[in-house]
C-alpha atoms as a PDB file:
ATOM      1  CA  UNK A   1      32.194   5.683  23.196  1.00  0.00           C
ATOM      2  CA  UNK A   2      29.515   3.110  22.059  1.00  0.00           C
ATOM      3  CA  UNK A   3      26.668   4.008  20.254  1.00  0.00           C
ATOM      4  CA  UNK A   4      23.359   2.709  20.611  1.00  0.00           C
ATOM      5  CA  UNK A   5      20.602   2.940  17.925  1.00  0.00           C
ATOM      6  CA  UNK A   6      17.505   3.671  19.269  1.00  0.00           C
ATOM      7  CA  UNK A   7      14.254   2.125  17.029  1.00  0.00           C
ATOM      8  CA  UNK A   8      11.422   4.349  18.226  1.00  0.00           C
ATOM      9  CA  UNK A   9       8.036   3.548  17.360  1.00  0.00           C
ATOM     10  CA  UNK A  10       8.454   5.458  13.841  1.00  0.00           C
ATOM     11  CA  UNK A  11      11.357   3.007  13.191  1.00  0.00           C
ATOM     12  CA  UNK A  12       9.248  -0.084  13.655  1.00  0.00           C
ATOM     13  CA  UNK A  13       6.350   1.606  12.156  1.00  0.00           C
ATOM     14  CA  UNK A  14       8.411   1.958   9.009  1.00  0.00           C
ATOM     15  CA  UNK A  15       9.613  -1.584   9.379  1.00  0.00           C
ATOM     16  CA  UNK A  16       6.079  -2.627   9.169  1.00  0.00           C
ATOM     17  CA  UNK A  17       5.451  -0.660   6.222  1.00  0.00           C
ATOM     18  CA  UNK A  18       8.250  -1.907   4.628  1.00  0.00           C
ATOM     19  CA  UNK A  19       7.167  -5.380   5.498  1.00  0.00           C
ATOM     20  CA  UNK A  20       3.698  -5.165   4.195  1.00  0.00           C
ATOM     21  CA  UNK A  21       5.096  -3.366   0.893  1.00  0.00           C
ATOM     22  CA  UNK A  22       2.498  -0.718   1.319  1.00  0.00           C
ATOM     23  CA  UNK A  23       2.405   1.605  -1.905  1.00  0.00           C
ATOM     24  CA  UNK A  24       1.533   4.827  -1.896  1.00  0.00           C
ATOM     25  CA  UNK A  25       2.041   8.263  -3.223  1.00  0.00           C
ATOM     26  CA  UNK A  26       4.469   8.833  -0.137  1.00  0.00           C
ATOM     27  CA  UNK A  27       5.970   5.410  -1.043  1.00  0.00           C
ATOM     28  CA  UNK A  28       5.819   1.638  -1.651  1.00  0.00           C
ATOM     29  CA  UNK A  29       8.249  -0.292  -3.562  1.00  0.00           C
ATOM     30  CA  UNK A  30      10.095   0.443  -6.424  1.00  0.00           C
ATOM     31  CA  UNK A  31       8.594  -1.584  -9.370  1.00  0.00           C
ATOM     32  CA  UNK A  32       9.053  -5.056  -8.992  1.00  0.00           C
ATOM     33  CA  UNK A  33      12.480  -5.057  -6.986  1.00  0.00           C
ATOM     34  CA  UNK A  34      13.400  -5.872  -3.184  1.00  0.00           C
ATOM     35  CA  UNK A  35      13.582  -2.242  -2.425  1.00  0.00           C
ATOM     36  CA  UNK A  36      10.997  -0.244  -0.312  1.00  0.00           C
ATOM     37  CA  UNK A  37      10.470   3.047   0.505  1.00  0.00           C
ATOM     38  CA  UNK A  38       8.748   5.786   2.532  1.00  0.00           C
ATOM     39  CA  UNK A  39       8.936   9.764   1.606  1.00  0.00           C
ATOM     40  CA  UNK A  40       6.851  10.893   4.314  1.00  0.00           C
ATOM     41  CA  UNK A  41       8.429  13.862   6.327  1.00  0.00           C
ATOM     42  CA  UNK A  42       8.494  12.455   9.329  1.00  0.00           C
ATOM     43  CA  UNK A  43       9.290   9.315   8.732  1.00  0.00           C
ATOM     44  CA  UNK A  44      11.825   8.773   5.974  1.00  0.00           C
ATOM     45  CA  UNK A  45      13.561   5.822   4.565  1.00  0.00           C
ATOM     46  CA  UNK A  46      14.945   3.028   2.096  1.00  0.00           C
ATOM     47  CA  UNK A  47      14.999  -0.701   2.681  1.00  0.00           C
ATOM     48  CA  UNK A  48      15.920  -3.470   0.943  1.00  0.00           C
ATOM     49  CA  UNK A  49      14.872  -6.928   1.341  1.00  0.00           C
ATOM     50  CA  UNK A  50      17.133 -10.143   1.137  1.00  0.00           C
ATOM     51  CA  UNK A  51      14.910 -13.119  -0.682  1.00  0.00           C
ATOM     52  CA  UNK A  52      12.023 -12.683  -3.091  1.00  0.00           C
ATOM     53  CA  UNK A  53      11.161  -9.557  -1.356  1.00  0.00           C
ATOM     54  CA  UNK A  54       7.460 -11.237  -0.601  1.00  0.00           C
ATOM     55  CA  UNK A  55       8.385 -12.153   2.688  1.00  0.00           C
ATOM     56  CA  UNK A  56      11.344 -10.589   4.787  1.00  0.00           C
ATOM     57  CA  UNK A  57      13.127 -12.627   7.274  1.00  0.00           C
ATOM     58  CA  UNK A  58      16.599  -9.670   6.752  1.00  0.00           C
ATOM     59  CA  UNK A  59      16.441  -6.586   5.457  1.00  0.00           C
ATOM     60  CA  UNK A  60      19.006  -3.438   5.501  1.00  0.00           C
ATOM     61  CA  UNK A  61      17.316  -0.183   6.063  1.00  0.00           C
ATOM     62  CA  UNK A  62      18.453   3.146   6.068  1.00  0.00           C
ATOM     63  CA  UNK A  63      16.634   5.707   8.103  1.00  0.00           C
ATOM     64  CA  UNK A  64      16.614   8.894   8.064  1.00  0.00           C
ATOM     65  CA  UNK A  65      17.812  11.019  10.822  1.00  0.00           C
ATOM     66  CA  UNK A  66      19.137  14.647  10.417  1.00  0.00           C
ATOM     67  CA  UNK A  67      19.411  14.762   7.231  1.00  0.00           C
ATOM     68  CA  UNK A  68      21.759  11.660   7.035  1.00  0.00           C
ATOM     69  CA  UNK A  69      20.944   8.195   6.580  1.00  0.00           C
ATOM     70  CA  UNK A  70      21.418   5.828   9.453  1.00  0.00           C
ATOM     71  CA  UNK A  71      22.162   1.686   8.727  1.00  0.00           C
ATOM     72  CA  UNK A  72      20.572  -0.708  10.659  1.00  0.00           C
ATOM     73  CA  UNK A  73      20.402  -4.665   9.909  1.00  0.00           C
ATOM     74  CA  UNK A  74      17.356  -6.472  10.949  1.00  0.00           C
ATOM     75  CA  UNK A  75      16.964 -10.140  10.862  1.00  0.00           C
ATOM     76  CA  UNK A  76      15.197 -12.591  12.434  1.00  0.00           C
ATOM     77  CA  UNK A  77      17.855 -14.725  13.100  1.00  0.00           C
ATOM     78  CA  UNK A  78      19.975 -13.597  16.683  1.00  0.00           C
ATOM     79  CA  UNK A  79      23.234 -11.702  16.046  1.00  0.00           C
ATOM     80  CA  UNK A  80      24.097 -11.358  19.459  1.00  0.00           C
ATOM     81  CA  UNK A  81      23.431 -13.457  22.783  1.00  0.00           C
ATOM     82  CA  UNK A  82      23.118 -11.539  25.743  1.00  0.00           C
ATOM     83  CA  UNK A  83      26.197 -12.604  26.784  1.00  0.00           C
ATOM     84  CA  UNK A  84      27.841 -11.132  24.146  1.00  0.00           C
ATOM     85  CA  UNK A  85      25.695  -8.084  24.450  1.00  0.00           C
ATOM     86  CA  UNK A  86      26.661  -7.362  27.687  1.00  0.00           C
ATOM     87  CA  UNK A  87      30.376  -7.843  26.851  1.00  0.00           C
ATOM     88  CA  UNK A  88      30.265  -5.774  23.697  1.00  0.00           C
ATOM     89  CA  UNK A  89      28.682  -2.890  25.904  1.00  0.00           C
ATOM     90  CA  UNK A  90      31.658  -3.127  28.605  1.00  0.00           C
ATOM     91  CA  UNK A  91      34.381  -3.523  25.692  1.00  0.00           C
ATOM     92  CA  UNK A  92      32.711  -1.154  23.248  1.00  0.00           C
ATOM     93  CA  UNK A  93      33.080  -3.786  20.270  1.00  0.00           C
ATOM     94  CA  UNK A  94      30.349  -5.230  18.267  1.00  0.00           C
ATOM     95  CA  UNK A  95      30.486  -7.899  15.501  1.00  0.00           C
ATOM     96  CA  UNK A  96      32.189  -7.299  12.872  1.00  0.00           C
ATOM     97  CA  UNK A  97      30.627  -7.492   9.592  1.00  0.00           C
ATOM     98  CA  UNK A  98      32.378  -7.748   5.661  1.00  0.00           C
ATOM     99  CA  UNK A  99      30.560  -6.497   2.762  1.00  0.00           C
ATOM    100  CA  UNK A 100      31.318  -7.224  -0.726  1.00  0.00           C
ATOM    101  CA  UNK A 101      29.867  -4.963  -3.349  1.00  0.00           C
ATOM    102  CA  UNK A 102      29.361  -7.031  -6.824  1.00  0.00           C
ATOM    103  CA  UNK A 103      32.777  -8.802  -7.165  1.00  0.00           C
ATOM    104  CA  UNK A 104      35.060  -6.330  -5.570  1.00  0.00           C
ATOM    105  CA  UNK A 105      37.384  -7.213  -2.871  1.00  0.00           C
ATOM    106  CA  UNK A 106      35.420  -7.606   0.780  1.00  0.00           C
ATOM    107  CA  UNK A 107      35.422  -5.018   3.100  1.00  0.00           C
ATOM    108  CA  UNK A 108      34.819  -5.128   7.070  1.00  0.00           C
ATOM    109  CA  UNK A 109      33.411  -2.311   9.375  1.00  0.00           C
ATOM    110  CA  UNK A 110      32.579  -2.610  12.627  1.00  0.00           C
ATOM    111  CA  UNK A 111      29.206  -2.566  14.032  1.00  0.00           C
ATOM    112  CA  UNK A 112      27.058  -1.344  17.123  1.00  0.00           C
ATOM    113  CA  UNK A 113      24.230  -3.008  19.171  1.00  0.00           C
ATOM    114  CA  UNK A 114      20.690  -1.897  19.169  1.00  0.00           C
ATOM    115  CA  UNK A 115      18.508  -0.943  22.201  1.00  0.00           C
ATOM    116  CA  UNK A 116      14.845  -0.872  22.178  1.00  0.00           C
ATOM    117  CA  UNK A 117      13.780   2.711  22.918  1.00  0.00           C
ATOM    118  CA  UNK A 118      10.870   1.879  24.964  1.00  0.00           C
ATOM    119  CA  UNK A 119      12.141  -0.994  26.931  1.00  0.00           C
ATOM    120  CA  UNK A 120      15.720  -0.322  26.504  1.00  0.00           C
ATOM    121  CA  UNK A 121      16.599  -3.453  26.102  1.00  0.00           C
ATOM    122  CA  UNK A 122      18.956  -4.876  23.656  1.00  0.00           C
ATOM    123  CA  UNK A 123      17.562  -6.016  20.050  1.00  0.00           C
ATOM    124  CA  UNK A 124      19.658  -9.100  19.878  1.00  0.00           C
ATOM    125  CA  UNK A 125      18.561  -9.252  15.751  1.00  0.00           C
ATOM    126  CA  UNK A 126      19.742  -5.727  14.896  1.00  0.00           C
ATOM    127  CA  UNK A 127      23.392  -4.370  14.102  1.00  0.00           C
ATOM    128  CA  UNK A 128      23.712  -0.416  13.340  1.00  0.00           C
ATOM    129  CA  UNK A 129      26.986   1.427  12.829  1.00  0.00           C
ATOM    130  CA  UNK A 130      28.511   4.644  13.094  1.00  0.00           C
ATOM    131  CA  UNK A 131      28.159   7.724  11.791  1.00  0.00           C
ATOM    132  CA  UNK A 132      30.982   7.024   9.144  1.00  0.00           C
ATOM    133  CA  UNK A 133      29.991   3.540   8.067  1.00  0.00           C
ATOM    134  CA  UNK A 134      26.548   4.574   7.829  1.00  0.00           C
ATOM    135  CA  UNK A 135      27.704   6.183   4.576  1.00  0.00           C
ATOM    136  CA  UNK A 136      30.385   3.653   3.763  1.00  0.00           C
ATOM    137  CA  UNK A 137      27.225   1.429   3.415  1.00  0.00           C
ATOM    138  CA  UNK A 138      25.162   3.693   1.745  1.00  0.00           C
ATOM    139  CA  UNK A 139      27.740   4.225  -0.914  1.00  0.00           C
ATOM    140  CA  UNK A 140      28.265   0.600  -1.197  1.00  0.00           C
ATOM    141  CA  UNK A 141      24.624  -0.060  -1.889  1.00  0.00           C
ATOM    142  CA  UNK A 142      24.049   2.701  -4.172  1.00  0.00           C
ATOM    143  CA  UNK A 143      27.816   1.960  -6.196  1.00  0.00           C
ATOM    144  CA  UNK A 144      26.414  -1.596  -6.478  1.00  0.00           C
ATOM    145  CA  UNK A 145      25.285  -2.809 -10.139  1.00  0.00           C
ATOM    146  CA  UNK A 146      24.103  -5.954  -9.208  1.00  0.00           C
ATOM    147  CA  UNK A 147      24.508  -7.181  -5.400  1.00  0.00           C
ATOM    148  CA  UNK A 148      26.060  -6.536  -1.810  1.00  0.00           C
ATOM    149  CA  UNK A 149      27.228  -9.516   0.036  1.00  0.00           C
ATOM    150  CA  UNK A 150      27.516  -9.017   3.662  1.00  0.00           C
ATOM    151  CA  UNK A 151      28.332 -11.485   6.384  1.00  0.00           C
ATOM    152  CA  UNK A 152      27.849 -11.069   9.570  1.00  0.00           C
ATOM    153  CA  UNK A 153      31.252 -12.115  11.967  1.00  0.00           C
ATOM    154  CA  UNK A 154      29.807 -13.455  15.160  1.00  0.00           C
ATOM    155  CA  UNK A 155      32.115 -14.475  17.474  1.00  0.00           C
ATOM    156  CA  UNK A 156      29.388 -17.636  19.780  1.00  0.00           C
ATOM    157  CA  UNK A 157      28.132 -19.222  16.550  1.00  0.00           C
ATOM    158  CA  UNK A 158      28.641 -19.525  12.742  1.00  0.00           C
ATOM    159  CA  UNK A 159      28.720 -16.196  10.095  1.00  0.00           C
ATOM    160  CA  UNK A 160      25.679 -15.313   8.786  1.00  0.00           C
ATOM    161  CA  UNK A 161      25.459 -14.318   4.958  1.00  0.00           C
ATOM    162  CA  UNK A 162      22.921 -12.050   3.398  1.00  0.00           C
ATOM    163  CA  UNK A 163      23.061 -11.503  -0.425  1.00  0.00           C
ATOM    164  CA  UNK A 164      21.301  -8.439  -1.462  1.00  0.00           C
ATOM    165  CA  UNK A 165      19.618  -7.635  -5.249  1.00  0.00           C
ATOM    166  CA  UNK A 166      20.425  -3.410  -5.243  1.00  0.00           C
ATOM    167  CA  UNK A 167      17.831  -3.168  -8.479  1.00  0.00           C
ATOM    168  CA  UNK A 168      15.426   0.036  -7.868  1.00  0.00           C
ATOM    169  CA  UNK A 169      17.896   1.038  -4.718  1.00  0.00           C
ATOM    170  CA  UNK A 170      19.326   4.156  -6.347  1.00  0.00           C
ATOM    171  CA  UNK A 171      15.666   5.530  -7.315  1.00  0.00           C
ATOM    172  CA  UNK A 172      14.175   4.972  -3.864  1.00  0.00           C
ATOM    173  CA  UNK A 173      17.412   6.951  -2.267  1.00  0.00           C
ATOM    174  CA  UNK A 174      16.519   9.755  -5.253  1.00  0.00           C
ATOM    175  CA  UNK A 175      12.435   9.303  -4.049  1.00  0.00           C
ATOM    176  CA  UNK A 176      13.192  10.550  -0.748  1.00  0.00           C
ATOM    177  CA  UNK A 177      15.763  13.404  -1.871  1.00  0.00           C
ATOM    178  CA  UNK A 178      18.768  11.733  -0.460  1.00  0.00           C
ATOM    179  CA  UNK A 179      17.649  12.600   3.233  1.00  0.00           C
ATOM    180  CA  UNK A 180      17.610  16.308   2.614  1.00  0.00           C
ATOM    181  CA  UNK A 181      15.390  19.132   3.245  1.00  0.00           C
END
């Protein structure tokens, strides 16, 4: 069974946080890295930025959602056309993508569309995952010393490659308690 991510309005709301680097005592980002955060109750998360981290074209957030954290990547570039949209909803298969953590062997998961909650339409520059890789990532990123590669296996046009600085990542996971309670 496919999964869909849903990002509510608290999901872009976070986004926007993120993207503004907003720093408060429920959050901000973590000293001088690419990595954002937000510990308020209601809307928890971590995300870090690919670049400089002044402006974000991709970013891979975790959210979290019942305790657990939940992977989305956002970019502004499309992942999916609707074509291929529409055919990964009929065959239940997404992009793949690899990741690479520092200069370990790469590793590829599968991925999952995302649907806008409100319009319920698909958010061709998105890419979530399951339950399972969800963590997969999250251990990747927070094993990490220095980077996580990831490329993005689309099947209509070229990979796309993100390179990701994890600096500050493990402190903003510890700043909002993991996910829990």
């Amino acid at each position: 069974m496919l999964r869909h991510m849903k990002l509510s309005k608290w999901g872009a709301f976070a986004c926007g946080l993120m993207l503004l680097g907003a720093g408060t005592a429920a959050g901000g980002r973590v000293g001088e890295t690419r990595v954002f955060y937000s510990d308020i109750p209601v809307l928890r998360w971590v995300g870090i930025v690919e670049g400089d981290g002044q402006s974000v074209e991709t970013m891979m957030g975790f959210f979290c959602r019942n305790g657990k954290f939940t992977a989305i990547l956002t970019t502004e570039t499309t992942l999916l056309s609707s074509a291929q949209h529409a055919l990964q909803n009929a065959t239940g298969r997404a992009p793949n993508v690899t990741y690479q953590v520092d200069a370990q062997q790469p590793k590829t998961l599968p991925s999952q569309p995302v649907v806008d909650a409100g319009s319920r339409d698909p958010d061709l520059t998105k890419l979530a995952f399951d339950a399972a890789r969800d963590a997969i990532l999250l251990e990747a990123f927070t094993n990490a010393t220095t980077q996580v590669f990831m490329r993005v296996l689309r099947t209509e046009a070229a990979p796309l490659e993100y390179t990701f600085q994890v600096a500050g990542f493990k402190q903003a996971v510890q700043a909002v308690n993991a996910c829990k309670g």
